[in-house]
Protein backbone atom coordinates (compact mmCIF):
# COMPACT_ATOMS: atom_id res chain seq x y z
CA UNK A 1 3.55 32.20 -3.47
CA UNK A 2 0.09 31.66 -2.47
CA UNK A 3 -1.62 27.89 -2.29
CA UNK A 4 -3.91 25.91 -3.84
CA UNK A 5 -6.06 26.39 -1.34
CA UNK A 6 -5.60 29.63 -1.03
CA UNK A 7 -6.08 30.08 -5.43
CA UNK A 8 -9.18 27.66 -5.05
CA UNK A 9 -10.78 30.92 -1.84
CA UNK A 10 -9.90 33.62 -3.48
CA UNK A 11 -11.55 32.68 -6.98
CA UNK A 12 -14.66 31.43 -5.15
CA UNK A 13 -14.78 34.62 -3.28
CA UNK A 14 -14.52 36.46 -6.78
CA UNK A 15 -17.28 34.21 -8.28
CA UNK A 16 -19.53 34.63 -5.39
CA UNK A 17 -19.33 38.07 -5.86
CA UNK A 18 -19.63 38.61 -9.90
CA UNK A 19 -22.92 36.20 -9.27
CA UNK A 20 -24.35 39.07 -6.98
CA UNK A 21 -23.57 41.90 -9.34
CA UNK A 22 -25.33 39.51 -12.29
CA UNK A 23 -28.23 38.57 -9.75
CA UNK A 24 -28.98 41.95 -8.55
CA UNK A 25 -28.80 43.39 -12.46
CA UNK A 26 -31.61 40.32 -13.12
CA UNK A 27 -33.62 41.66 -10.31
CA UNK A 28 -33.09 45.16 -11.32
CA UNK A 29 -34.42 43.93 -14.95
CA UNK A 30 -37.60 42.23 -13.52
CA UNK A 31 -38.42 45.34 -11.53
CA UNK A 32 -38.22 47.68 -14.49
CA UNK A 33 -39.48 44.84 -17.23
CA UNK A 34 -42.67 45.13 -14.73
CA UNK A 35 -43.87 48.53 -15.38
CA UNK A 36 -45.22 48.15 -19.05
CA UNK A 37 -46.70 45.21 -18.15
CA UNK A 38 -49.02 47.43 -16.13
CA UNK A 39 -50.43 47.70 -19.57
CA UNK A 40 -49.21 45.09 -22.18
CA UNK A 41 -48.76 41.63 -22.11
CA UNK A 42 -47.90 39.04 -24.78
CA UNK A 43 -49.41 38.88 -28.48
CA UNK A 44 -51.67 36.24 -28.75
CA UNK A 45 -54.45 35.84 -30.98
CA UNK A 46 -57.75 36.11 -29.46
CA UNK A 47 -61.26 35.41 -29.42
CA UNK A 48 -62.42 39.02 -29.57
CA UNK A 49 -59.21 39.12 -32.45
CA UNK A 50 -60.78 36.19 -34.45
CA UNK A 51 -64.30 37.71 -34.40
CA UNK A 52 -62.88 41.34 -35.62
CA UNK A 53 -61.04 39.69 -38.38
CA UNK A 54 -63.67 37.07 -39.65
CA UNK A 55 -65.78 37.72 -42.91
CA UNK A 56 -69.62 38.15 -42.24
CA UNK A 57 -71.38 34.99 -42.73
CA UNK A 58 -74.13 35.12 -46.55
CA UNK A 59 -77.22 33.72 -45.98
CA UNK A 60 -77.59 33.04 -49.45
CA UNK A 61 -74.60 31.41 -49.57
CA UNK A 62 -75.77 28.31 -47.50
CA UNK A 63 -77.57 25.81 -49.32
CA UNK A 64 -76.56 22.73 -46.66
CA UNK A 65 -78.46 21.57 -44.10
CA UNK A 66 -75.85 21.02 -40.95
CA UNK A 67 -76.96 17.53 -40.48
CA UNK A 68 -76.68 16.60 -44.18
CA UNK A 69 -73.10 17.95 -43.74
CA UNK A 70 -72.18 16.41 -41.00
CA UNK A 71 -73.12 13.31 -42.51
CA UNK A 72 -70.36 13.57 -45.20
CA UNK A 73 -68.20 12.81 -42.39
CA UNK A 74 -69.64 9.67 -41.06
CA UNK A 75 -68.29 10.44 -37.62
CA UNK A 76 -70.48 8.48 -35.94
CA UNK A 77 -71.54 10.06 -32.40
CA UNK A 78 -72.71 13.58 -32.53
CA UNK A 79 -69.94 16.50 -32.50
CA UNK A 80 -69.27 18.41 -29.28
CA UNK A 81 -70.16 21.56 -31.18
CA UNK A 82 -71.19 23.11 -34.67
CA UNK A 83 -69.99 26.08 -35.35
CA UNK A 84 -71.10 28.15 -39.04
CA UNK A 85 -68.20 30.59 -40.10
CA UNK A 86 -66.46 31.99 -43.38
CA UNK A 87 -63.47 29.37 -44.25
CA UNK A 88 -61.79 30.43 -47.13
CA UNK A 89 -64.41 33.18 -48.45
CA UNK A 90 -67.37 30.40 -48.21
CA UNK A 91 -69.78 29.32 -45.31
CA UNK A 92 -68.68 26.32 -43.91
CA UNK A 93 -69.72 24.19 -40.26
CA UNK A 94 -66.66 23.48 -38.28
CA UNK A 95 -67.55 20.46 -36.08
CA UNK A 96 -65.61 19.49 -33.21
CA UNK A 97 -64.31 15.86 -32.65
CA UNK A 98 -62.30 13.83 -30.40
CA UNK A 99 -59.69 13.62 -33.30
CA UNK A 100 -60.16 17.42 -33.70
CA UNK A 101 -61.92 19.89 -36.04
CA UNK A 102 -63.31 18.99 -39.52
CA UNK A 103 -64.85 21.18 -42.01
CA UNK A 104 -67.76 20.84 -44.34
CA UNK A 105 -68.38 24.03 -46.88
CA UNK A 106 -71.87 25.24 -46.51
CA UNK A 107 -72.27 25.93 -49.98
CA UNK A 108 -71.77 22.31 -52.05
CA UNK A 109 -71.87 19.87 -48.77
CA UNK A 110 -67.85 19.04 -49.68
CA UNK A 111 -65.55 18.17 -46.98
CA UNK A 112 -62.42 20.64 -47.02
CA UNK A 113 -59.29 19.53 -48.20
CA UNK A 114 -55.72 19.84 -46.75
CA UNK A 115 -54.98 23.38 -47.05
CA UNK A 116 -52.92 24.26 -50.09
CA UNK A 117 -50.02 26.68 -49.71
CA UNK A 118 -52.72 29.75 -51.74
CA UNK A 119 -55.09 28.77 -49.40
CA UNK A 120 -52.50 29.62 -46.20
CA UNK A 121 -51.34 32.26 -47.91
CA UNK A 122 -55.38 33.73 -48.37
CA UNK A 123 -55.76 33.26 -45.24
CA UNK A 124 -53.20 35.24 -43.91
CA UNK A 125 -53.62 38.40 -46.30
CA UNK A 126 -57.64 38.39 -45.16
CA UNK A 127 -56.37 38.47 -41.32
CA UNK A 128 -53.57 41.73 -42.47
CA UNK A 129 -56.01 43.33 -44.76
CA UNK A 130 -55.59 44.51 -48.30
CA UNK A 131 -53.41 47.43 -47.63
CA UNK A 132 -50.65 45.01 -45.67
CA UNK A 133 -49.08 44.16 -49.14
CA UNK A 134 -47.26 40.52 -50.35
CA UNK A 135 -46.19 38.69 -48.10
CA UNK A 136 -43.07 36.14 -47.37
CA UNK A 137 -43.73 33.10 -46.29
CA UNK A 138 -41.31 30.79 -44.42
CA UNK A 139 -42.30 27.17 -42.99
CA UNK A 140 -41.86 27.23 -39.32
CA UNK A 141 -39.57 24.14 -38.47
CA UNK A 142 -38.56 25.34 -34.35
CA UNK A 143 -41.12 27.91 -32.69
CA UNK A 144 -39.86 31.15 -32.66
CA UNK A 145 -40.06 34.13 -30.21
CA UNK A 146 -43.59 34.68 -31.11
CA UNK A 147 -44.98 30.54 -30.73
CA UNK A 148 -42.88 29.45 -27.83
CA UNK A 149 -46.39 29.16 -25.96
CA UNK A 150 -49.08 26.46 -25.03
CA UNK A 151 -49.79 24.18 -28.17
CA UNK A 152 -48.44 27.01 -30.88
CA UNK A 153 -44.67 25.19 -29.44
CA UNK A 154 -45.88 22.33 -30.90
CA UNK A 155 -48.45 22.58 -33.47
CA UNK A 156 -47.12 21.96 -37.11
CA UNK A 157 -46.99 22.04 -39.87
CA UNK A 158 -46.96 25.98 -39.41
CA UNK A 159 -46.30 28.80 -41.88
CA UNK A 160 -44.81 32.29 -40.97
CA UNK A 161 -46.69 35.34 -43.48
CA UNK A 162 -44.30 38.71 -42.73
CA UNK A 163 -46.03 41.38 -44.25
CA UNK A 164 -44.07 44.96 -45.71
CA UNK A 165 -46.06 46.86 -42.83
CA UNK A 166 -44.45 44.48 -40.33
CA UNK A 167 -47.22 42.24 -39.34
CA UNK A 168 -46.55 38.51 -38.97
CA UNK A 169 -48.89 36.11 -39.44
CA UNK A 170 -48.86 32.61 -38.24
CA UNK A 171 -51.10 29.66 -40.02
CA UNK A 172 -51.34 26.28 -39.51
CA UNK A 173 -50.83 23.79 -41.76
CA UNK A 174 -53.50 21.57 -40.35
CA UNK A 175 -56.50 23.99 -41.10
CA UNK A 176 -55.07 27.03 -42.20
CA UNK A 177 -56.27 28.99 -39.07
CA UNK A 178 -54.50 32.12 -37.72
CA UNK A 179 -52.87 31.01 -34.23
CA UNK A 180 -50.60 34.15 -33.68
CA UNK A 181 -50.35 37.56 -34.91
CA UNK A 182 -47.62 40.30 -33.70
CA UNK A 183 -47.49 43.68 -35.17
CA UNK A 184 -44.42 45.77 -35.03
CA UNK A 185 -45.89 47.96 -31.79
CA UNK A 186 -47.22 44.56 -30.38
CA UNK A 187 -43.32 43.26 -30.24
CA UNK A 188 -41.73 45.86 -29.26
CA UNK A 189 -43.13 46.38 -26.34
CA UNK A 190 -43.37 42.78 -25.82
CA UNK A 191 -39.15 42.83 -25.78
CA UNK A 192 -39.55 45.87 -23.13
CA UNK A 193 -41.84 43.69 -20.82
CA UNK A 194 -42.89 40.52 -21.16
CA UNK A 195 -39.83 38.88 -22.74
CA UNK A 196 -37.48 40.39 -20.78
CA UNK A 197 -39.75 39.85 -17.41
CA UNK A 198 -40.52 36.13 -18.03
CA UNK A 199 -36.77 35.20 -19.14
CA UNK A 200 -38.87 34.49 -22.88
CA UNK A 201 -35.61 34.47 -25.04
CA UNK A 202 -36.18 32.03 -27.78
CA UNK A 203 -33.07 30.08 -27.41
CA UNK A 204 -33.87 29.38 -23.90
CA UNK A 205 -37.01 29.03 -24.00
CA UNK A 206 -36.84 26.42 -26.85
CA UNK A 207 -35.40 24.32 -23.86
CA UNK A 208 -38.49 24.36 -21.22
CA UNK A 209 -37.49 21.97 -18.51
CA UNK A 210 -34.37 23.93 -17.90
CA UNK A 211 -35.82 27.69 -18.45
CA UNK A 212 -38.56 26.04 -15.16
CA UNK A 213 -35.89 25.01 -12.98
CA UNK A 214 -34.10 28.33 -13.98
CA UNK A 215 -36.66 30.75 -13.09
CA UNK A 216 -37.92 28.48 -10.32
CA UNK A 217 -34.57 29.05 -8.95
CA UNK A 218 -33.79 32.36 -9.54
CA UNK A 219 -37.60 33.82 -8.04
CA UNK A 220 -36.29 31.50 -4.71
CA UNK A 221 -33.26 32.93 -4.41
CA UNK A 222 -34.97 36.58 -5.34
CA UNK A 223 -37.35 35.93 -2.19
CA UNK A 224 -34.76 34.20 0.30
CA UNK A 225 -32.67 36.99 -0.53
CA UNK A 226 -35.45 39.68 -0.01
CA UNK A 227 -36.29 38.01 3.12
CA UNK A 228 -32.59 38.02 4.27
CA UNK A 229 -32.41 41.10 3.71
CA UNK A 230 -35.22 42.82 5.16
CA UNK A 231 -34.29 40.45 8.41
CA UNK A 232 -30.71 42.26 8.91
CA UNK A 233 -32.12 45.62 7.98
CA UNK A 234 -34.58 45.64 10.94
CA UNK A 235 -31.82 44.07 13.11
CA UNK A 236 -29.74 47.36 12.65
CA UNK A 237 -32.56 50.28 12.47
CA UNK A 238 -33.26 51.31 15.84
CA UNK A 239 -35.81 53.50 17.34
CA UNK A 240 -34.01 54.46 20.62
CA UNK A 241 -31.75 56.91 18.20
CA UNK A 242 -28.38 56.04 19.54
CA UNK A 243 -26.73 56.17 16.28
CA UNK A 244 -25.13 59.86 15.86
CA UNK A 245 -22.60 59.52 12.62
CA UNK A 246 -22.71 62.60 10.81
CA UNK A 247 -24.32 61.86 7.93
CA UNK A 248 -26.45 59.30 8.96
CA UNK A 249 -30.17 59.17 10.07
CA UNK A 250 -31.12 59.12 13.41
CA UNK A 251 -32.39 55.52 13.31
CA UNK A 252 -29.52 53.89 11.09
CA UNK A 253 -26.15 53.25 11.39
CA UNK A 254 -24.44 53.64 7.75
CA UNK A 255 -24.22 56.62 5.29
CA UNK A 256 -24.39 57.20 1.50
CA UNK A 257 -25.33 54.46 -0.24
CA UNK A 258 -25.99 51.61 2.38
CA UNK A 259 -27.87 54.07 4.02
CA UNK A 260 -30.24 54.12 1.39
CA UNK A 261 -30.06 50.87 0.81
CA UNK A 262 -31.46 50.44 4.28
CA UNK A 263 -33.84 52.78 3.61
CA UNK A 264 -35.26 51.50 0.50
CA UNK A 265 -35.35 47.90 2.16
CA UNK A 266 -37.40 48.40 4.69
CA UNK A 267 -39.58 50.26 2.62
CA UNK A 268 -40.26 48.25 0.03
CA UNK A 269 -38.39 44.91 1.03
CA UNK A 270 -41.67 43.12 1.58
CA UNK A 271 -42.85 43.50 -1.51
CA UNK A 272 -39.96 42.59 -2.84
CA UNK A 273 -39.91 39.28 -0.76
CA UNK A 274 -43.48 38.85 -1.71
CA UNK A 275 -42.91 39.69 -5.61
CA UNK A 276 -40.27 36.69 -6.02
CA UNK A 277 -42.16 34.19 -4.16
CA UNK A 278 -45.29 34.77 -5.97
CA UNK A 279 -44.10 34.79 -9.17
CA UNK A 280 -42.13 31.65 -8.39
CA UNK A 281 -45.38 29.92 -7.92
CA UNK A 282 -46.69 31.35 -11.10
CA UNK A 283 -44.64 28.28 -12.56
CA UNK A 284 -46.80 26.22 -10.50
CA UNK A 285 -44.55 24.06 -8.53
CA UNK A 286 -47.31 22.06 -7.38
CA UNK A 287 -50.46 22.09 -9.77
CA UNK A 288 -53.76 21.92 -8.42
CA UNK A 289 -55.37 18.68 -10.18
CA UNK A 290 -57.67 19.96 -12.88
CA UNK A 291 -60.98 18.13 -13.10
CA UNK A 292 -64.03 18.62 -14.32
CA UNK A 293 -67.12 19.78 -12.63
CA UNK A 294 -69.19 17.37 -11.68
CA UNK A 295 -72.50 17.38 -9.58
CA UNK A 296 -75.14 20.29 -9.15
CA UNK A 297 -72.34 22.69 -11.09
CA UNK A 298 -71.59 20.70 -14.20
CA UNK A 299 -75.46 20.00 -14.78
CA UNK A 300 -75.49 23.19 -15.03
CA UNK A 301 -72.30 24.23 -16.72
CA UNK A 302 -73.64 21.94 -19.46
CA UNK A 303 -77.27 23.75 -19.27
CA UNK A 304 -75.83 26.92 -20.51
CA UNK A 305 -74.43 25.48 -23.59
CA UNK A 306 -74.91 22.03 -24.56
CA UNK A 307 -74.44 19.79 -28.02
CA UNK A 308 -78.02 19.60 -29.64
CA UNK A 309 -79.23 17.31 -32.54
CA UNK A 310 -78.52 18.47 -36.02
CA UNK A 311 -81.36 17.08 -37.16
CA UNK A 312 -83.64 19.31 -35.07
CA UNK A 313 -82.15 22.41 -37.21
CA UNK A 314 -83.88 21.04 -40.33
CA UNK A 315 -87.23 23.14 -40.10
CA UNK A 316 -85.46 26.20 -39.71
CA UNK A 317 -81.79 26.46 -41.32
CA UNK A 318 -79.04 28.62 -40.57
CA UNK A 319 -79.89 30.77 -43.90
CA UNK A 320 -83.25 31.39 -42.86
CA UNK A 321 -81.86 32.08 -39.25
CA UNK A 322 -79.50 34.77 -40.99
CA UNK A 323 -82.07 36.34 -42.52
CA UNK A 324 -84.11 36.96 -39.15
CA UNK A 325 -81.11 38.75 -38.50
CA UNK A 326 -81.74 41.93 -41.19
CA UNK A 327 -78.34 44.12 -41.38
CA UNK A 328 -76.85 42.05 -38.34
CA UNK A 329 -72.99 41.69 -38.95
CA UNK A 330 -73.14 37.93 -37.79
CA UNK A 331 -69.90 36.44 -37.68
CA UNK A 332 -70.09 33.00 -36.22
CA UNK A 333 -73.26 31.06 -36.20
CA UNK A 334 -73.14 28.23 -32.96
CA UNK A 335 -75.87 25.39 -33.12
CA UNK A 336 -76.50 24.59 -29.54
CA UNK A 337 -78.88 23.65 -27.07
CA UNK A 338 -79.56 26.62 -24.66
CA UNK A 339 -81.18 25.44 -21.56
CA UNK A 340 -82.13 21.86 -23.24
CA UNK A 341 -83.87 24.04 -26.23
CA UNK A 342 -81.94 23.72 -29.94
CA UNK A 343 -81.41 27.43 -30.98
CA UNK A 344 -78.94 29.14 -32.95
CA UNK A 345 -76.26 31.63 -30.91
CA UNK A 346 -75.27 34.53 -33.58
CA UNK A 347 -72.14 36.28 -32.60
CA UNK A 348 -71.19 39.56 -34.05
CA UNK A 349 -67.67 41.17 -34.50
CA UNK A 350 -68.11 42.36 -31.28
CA UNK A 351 -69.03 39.23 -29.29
CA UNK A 352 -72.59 40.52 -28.81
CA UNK A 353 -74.59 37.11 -29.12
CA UNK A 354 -78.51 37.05 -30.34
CA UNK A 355 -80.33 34.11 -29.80
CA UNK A 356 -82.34 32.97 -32.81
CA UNK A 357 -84.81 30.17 -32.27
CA UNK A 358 -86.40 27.41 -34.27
CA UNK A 359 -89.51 29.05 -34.04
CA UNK A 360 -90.53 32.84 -32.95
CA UNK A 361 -88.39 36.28 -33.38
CA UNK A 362 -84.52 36.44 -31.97
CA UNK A 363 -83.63 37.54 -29.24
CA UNK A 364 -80.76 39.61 -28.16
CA UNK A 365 -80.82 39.21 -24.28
CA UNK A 366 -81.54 35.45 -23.44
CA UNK A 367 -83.01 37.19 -20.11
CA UNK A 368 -81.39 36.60 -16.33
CA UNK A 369 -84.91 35.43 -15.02
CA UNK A 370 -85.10 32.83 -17.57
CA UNK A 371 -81.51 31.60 -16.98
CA UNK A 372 -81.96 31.50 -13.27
CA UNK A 373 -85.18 29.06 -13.64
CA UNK A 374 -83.03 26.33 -16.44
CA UNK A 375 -80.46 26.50 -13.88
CA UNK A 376 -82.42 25.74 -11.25
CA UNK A 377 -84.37 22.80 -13.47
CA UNK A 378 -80.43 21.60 -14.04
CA UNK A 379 -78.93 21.44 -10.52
CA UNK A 380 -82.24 19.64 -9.08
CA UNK A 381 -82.73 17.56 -7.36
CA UNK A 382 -79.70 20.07 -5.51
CA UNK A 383 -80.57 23.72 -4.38
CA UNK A 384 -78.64 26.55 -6.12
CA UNK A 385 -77.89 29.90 -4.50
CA UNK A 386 -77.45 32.08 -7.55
CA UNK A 387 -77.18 36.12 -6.91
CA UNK A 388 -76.41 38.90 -9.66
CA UNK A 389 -73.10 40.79 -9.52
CA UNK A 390 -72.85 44.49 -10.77
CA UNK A 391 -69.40 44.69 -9.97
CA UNK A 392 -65.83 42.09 -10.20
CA UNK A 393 -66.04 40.24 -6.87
CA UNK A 394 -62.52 38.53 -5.35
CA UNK A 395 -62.41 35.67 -7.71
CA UNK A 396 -64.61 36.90 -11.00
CA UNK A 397 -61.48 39.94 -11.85
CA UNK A 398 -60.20 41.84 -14.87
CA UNK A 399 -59.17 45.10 -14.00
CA UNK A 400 -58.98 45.44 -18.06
CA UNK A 401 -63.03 45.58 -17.47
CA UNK A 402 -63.00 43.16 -20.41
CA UNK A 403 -65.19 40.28 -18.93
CA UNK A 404 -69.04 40.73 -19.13
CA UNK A 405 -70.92 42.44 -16.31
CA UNK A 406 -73.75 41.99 -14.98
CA UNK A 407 -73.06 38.04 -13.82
CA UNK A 408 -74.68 35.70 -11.91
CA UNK A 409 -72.89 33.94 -9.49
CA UNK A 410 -73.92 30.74 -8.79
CA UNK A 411 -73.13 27.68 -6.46
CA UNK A 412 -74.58 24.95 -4.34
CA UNK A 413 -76.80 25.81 -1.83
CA UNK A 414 -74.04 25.64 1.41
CA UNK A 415 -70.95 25.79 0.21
CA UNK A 416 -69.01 27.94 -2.58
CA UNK A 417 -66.36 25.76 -3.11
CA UNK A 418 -67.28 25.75 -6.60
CA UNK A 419 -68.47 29.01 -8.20
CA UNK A 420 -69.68 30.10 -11.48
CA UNK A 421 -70.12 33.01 -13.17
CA UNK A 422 -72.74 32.97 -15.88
CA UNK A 423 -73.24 35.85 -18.48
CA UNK A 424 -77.37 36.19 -18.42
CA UNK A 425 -77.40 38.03 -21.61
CA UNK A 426 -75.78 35.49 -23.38
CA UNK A 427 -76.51 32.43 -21.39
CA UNK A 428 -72.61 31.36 -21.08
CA UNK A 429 -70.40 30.43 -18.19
CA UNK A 430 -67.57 32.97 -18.31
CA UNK A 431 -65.68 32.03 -14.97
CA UNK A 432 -65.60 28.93 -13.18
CA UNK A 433 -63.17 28.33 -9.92
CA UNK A 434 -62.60 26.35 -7.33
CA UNK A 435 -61.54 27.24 -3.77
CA UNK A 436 -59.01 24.36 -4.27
CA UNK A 437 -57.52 27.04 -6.35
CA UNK A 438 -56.57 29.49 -3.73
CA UNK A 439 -53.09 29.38 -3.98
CA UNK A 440 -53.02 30.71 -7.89
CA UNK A 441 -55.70 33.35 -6.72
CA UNK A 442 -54.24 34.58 -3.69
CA UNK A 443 -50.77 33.47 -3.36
CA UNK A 444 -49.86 34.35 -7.09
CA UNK A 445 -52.66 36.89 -8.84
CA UNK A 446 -52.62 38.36 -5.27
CA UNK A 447 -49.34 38.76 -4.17
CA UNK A 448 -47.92 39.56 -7.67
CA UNK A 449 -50.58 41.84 -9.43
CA UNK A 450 -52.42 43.10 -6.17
CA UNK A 451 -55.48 41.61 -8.15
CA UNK A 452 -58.20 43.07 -6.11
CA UNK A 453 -61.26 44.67 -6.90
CA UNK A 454 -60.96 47.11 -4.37
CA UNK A 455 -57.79 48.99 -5.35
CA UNK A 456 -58.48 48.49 -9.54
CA UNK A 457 -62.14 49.52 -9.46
CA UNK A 458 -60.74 52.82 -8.51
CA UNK A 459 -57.87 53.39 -10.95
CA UNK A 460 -55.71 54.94 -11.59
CA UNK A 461 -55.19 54.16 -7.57
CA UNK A 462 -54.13 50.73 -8.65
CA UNK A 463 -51.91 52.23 -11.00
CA UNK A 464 -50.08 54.48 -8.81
CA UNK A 465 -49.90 52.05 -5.96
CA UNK A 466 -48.22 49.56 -8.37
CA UNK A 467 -45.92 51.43 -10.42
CA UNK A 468 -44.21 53.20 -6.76
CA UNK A 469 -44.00 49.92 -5.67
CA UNK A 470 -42.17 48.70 -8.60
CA UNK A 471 -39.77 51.80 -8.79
CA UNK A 472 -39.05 51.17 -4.98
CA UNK A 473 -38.11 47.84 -6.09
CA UNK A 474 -36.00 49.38 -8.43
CA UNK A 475 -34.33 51.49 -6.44
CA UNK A 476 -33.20 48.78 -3.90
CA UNK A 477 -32.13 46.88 -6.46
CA UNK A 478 -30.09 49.62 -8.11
CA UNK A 479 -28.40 50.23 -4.47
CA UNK A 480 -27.57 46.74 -4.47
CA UNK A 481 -26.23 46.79 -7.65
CA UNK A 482 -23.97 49.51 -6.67
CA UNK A 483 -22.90 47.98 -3.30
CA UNK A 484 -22.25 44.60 -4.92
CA UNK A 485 -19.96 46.37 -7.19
CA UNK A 486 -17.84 48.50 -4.89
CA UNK A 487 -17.15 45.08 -3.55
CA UNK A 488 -16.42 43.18 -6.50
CA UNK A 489 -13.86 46.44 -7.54
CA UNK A 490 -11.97 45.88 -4.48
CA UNK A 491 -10.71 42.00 -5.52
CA UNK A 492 -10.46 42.70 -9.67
CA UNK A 493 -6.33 43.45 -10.27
């Protein structure tokens, strides 16, 4: 009759070994769940998604001078930025506060109201389009699968539109603004990749502080274990060819499967190691404080686009600056001050800006010579190096080729601790890093999505370097799944 001790060994033995059959099947998961994400990622909603779906702005619909709008507020300091936009099938400035956003209609100078359920619901069917059909609504009380991100988590009230073509749209309460939209393609391919990849399963997910510690801990055991590994199968493949079992390789000393298993580790083991300690630190363990920029750079980040007196938009309103704008789709109309000069920024459904001032013709290219010299007048008394970029450099990436090019990349004269990346056409900082930030760059966007410019400028290289990779993963993970079996079989009754 065997002991307790003995009942107490033999049951840890059998745990320890069902836990390496379940981790190697999660590491076989995160190696397949990887491949789509080559080329999906998670629905979200936008900027480019808000500016396809919004209604064109009517110059003859604005009768209301911003300033005598903003007034109906009585704020008191000046709003960090004025916006002009359809809400609710009327023009209407959305200011931003320190409490938020507020809206004033264009039209009649009226402050909007809470959002009544038909305006949610209007709302929602504009974003699907007419041919999406009635939809159901359902108040959002927990987030979902589809809002367990950033501030949609938290952000209610918020209602739930599912349309009969299978898009769901998500409005909040607050303004009745769309925050997320999936469509039936979007999620499922999000339940091949992303959710799957990033452990994003609702009910866990619901609880963050223990899905962190979670994945925290299973990417360090996925890279310890790598790293183990890799170690033992360099200590047994030898060069001097004195292993001669039939069957075997020259250089190794097993067959069948652990010989393959060998094989596909030190192949692809590093990567491997590398994969799980990267994206362990895409949790950030240890977050890099984030500050604002101060100095030579944040004169100048607040050069390119700056808060400018409503009042000084009085000679020349946004209807007349719509109508300088003959058979322009404009879609958003921004009040700002561009270089320290009040003009309006017209954005079309594509994101193409046009600059419109208070007096003269628009402009559709705010010009990089131009830029260069209010930059310059910014940073002063400090000296600015500032260079143009036809191409994604090491930190200014997106091998989507979504972000704007050509950029001018600009820091303080010395040093490029601090860079920025300034869009000359449309006079707008579109990346901003610090070399503080190396870690996320390098140690995570690096390691994990070989994010550089020299391997996805030439794609599909990047492509086929990443997706043999990941199917090498794959296949050392399926031979450990298989070894970690034939183990396990051998102490089941």
């Amino acid at each position: 009759m065997a002991t307790a001790a003995q009942v107490v060994k033999r049951w840890a033995i059998l745990g320890h070994r069902w836990l390496g059959v379940a981790l190697c099947s999660l590491f076989t998961l995160w190696f397949l769940s990887a491949i789509p994400m080559v080329y999906v990622s998670f629905p979200e909603v936008t900027e480019r998604d808000r500016l396809a779906h919004a209604p064109a702005l009517d110059a003859a619909a604005v009768r209301v001078a911003p300033a005598a709008a903003y007034a109906a507020l009585a704020a008191g300091g000046p709003p960090a930025r004025t916006v002009l936009e359809v809400v609710d099938g009327r023009p209407a400035y959305r200011f931003t506060l320190d409490s938020g956003d507020a809206i004033v209609y264009a039209d009649d100078g009226a402050r909007r109201p809470p959002p009544t359920p038909a305006m949610l619901r209007a709302a929602a069917a504009a974003w699907a389009g007419a041919s999406a059909g009635e939809p159901a609504a359902s108040a959002m009380a927990l987030p979902d699968q589809w809002t367990l991100e950033g501030a949609l988590r938290t952000t209610r009230p918020m209602w739930k539109f599912s349309f009969p073509d299978g898009q769901q749209v998500y409005v909040t309460g607050k303004d009745a603004r769309v925050v997320q939209w999936t469509t039936p393609r979007a999620r499922a391919l999000a339940w091949i990749g992303p959710i799957p990849h990033f452990l994003y399963f609702a009910p866990l997910r619901r609880h963050r502080d223990v899905w962190w510690w979670l994945v925290l801990a299973l990417s360090g055991i996925g890279a310890a274990s790598a790293l183990l590994g890799l170690g033992i199968a360099w200590t047994t493949f030898s060069p001097s060819r004195r292993f001669r079992r039939k069957g075997a390789p020259a250089y190794l000393p097993y067959s069948g499967q652990k010989r393959w298993h060998d094989i596909f580790g030190l192949s692809f083991g590093i990567t491997a190691c590398t994969w799980a300690f990267s994206g362990m630190l895409s949790l950030e363990p240890f977050p890099p404080p984030e500050t604002p920029f101060t100095g030579a750079a944040g004169r100048v980040e607040r050069a390119t686009r700056a808060p400018a007196p409503l009042e000084a938009f009085d000679g020349r309103g946004p209807a007349e600056a719509l109508r300088a704008l003959p058979g322009a789709s404009v879609k958003t109309l921004e009040l700002a001050a561009v270089a320290g000069e009040p003009m309006y920024v017209a954005t079309d459904g594509a994101g193409n800006a046009t600059f419109v001032p208070l007096a003269g013709a628009p402009v559709a290219d705010y010009g990089a010579a131009r830029g260069v010299d209010a930059m310059r007048a910014a940073a002063a008394p400090a000296a600015l190096d500032i260079r143009e970029l036809t191409r994604y450099d090491a930190w200014y990436r997106d091998r989507r080729h979504e972000l704007p090019l050509p950029v001018l990349l600009v820091t303080e004269h010395g040093t490029d601790s601090v860079r920025l990346y300034v869009d000359p056409a449309a006079m707008r900082v579109v990346g901003r890093y610090r070399d503080a930030n190396w870690t996320e760059r390098w140690l995570y966007h690096g390691l994990h999505s070989l994010d550089f410019p020299w391997l996805y400028d030439h794609r599909p290289l990047w492509d086929i370097v990443v997706i043999t990779l990941l199917l090498g993963g794959v296949a050392l993970c399926v031979t450990s799944l298989i070894l970690a079996w034939r183990v396990l079989q051998r102490t089941l009754p």
